[in-house]
Protein backbone atom coordinates (compact mmCIF):
# COMPACT_ATOMS: atom_id res chain seq x y z
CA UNK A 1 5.17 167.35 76.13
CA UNK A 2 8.73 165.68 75.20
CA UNK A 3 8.69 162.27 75.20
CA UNK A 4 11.62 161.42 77.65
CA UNK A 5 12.50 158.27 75.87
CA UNK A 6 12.97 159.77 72.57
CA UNK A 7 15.96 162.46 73.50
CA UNK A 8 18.95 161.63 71.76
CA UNK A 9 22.38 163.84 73.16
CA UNK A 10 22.34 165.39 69.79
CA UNK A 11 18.82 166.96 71.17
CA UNK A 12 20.59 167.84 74.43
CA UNK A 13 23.49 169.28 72.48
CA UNK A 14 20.81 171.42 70.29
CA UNK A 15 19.64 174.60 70.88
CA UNK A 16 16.23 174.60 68.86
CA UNK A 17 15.76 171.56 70.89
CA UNK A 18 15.24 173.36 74.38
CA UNK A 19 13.54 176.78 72.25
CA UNK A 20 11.07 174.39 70.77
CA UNK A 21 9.87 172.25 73.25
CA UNK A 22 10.81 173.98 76.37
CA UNK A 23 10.63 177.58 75.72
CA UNK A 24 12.35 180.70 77.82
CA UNK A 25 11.74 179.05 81.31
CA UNK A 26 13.74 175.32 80.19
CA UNK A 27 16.36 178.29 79.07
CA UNK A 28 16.57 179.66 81.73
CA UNK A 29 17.12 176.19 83.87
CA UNK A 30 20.05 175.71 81.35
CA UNK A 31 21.40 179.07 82.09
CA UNK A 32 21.10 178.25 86.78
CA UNK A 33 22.19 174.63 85.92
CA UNK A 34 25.54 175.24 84.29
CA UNK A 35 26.83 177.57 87.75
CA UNK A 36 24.33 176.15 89.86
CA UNK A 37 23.91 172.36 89.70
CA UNK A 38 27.66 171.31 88.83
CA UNK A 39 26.49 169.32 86.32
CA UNK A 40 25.63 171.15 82.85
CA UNK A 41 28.98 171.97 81.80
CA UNK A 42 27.78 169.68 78.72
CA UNK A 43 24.88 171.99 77.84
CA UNK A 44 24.69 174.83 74.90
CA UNK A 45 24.90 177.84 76.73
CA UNK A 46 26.72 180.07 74.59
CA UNK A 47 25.23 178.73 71.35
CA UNK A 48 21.85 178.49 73.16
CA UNK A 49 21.89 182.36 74.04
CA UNK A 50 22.92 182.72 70.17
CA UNK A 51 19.72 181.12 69.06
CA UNK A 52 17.45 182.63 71.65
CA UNK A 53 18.32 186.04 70.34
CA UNK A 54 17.36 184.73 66.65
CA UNK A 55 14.07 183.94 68.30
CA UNK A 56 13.52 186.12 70.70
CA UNK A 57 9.72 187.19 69.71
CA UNK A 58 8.90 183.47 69.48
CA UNK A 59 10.30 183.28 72.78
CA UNK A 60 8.46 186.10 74.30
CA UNK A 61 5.15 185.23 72.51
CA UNK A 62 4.93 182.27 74.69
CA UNK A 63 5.28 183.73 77.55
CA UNK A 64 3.34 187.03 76.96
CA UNK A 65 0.63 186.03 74.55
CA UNK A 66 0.22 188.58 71.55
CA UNK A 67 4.06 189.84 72.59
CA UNK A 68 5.16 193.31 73.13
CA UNK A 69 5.05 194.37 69.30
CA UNK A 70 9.17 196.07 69.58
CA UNK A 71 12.22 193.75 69.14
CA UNK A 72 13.96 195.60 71.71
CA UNK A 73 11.61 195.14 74.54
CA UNK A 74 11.61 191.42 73.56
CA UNK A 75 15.46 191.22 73.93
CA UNK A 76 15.33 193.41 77.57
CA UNK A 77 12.73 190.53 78.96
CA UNK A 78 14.83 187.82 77.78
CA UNK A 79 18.08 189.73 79.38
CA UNK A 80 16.51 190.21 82.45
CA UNK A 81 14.86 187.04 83.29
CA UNK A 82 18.04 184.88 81.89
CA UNK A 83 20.29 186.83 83.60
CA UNK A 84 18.84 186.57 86.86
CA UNK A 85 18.63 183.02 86.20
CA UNK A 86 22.63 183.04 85.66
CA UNK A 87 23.28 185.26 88.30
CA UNK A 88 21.30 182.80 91.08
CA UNK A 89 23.23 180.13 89.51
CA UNK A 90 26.43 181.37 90.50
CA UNK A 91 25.28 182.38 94.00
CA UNK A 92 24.25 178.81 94.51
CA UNK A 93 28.00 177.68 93.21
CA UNK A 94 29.45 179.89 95.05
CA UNK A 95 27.47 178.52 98.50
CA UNK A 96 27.83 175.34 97.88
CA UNK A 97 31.57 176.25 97.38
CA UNK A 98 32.12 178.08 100.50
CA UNK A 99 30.55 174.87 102.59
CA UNK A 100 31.45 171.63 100.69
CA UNK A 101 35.44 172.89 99.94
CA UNK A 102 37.27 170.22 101.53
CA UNK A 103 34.36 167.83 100.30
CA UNK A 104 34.94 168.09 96.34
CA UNK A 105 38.80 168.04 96.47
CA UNK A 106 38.93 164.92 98.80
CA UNK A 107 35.92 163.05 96.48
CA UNK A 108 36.69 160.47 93.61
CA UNK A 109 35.72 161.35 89.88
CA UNK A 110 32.59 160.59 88.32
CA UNK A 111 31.51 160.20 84.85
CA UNK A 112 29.48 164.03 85.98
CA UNK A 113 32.12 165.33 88.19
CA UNK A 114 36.14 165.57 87.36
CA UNK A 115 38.37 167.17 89.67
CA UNK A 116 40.68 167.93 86.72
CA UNK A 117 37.60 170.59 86.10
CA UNK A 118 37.84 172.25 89.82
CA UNK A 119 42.09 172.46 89.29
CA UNK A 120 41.40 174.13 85.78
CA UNK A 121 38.67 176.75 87.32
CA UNK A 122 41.11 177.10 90.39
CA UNK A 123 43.95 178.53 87.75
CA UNK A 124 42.11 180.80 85.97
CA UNK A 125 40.45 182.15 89.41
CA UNK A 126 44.19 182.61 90.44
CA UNK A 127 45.47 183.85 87.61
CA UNK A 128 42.63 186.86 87.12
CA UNK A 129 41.45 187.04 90.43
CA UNK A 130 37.64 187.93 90.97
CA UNK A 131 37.74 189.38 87.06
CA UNK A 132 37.74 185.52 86.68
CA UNK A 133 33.78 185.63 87.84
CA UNK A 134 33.25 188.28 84.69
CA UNK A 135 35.64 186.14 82.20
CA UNK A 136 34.52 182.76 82.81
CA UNK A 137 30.93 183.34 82.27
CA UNK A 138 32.36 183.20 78.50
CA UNK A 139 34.22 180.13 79.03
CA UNK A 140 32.21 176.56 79.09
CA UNK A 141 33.12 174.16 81.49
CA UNK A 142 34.93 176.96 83.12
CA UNK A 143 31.91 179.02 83.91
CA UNK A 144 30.31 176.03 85.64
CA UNK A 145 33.11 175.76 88.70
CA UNK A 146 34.52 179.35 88.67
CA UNK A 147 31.90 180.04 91.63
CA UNK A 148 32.63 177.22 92.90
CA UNK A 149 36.32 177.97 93.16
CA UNK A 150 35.33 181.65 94.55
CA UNK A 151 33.25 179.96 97.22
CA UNK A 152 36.26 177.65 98.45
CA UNK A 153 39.05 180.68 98.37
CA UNK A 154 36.32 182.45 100.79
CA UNK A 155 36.21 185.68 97.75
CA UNK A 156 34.46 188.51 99.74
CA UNK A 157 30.36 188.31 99.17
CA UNK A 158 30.28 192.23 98.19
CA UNK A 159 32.90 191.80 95.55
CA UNK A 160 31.76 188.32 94.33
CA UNK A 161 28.17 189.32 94.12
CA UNK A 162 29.12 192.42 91.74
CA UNK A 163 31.49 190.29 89.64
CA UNK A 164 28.70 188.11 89.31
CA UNK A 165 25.75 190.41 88.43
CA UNK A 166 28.18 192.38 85.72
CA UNK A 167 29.61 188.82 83.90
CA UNK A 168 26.07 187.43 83.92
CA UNK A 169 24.11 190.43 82.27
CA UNK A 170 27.22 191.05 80.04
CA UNK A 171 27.40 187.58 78.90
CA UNK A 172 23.41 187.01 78.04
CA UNK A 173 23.87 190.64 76.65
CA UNK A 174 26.27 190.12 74.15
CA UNK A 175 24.82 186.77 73.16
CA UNK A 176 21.47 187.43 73.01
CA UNK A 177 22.35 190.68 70.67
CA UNK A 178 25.06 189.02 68.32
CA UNK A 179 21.93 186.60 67.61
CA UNK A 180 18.96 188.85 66.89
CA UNK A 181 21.00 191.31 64.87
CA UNK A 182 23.82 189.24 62.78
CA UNK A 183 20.65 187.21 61.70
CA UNK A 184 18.78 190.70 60.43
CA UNK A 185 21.93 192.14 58.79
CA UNK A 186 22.67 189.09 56.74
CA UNK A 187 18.64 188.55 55.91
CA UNK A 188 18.76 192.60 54.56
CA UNK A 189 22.42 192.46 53.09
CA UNK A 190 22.84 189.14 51.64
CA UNK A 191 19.42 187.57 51.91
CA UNK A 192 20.78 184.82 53.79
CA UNK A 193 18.46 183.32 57.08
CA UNK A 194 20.51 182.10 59.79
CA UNK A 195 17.77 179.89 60.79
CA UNK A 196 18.12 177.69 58.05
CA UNK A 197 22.00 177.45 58.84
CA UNK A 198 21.49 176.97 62.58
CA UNK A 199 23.27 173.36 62.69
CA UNK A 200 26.76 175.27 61.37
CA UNK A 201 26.73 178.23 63.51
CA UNK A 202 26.24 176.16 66.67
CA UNK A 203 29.14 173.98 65.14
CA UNK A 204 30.91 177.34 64.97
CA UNK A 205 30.19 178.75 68.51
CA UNK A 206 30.79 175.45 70.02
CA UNK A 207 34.32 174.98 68.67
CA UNK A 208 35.10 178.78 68.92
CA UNK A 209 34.33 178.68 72.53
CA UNK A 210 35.19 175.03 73.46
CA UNK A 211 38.36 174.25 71.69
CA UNK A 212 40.60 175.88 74.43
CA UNK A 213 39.00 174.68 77.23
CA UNK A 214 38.81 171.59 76.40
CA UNK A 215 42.74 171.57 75.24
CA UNK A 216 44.22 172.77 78.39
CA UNK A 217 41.67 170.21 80.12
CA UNK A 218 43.51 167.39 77.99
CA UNK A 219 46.68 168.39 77.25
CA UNK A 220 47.79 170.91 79.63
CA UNK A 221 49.82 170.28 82.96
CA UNK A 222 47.90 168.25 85.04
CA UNK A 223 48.38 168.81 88.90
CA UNK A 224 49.03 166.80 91.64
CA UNK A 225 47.45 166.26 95.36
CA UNK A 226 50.06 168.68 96.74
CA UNK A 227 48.41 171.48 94.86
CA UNK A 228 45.22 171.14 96.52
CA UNK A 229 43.97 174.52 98.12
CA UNK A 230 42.74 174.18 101.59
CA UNK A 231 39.46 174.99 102.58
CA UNK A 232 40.16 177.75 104.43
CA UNK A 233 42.34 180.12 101.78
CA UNK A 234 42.96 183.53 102.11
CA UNK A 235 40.51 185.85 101.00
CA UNK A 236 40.65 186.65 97.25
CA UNK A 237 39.99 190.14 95.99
């Protein structure tokens, strides 16, 4: 059991942290929390999904005692069960979108929730339309309020539903592969173990991934109350 009073936010920040003492079901609370609850746009989702697929069998082993003895039917479970996870994350973002609108743009900031956040997932949802569901699932902090923004604009169900279901399963996809199979080429090419260099190559995915988010967050136009959508926008396809 974790002792509560011991967690540090480097452990939050820390993928082997959640693996180790949480396993594939505290993963895949990560995964619903960053789209679903509003408030894990802080956690290691892309970075987390890296590790996972470096320890996928571990992974697995806890949850199916003895495993399934192939790599690749270790990586499908993990796919399927973290994707779902993902993809009812953004169905409850975009819900709570499509009733509580008006509500977020009128609130005041909190140290959790910025409304600087909502204007930046707003532009990107404008700027790529419902390809913005696929995209942001790539994009921290993004990912956590583009359903948000697609529940607000009133984005048709159909449509949002298969943008959803094709950027979650893509993103966990990609992730969870890079991981398993970057850390067996360099083990068999250069004898290297990317699990003793697991503190750099979250550095790496973190900045990779983060860097431009958070710069147009800081330093790019800010906008004012006049460019508030209403609640009641025009359907986006």
């Amino acid at each position: 059991m974790i002792e509560l009073l011991q967690i540090t936010w480097r452990d939050l920040l820390n993928p082997e942290f959640y693996i180790n003492n949480g396993g594939l079901w505290v993963m895949m609370f990560i995964v619903f929390a960053e789209t679903g609850l509003m408030v894990g746009f802080f956690l290691p989702g892309d970075s987390l999904l890296f590790v996972a697929g470096i320890y996928s069998q571990n992974l697995v082993d806890r949850v199916i005692p003895g495993g399934t003895g192939s790599d690749f039917a270790d990586l499908m479970i993990l796919l399927v069960l973290v994707a779902a996870a993902g993809i009812l994350g953004n169905m409850v973002g975009y819900w709570f979108g499509r009733k509580s609108g008006a509500f977020l743009y009128s609130r005041k900031d909190t140290w959790i929730f910025k409304k600087k956040h909502l204007y930046r997932a707003k532009e990107f949802y404008d700027k790529h339309g419902g390809q913005a569901i696929v995209f942001a699932r790539f994009l921290p902090i993004i990912r956590t309020f583009a359903p948000i923004v697609a529940g607000i604009v009133q984005m048709d169900r159909k449509k949002f539903m298969a943008y959803n279901v094709f950027g979650s399963v893509a993103w966990v996809f990609s992730m969870l592969m890079a991981g398993h199979y970057l850390d067996k080429f360099f083990l068999r090419k250069f004898g290297l173990d990317l699990k003793q260099h697991l503190e750099f190559i979250v550095i790496g995915i973190v900045l990779v991934t983060t860097l431009p988010v958070i710069y147009k967050l800081f330093f790019g136009k800010r906008k004012d109350s006049g460019d508030l959508p209403p609640q009641n926008s025009s359907p986006h396809e």
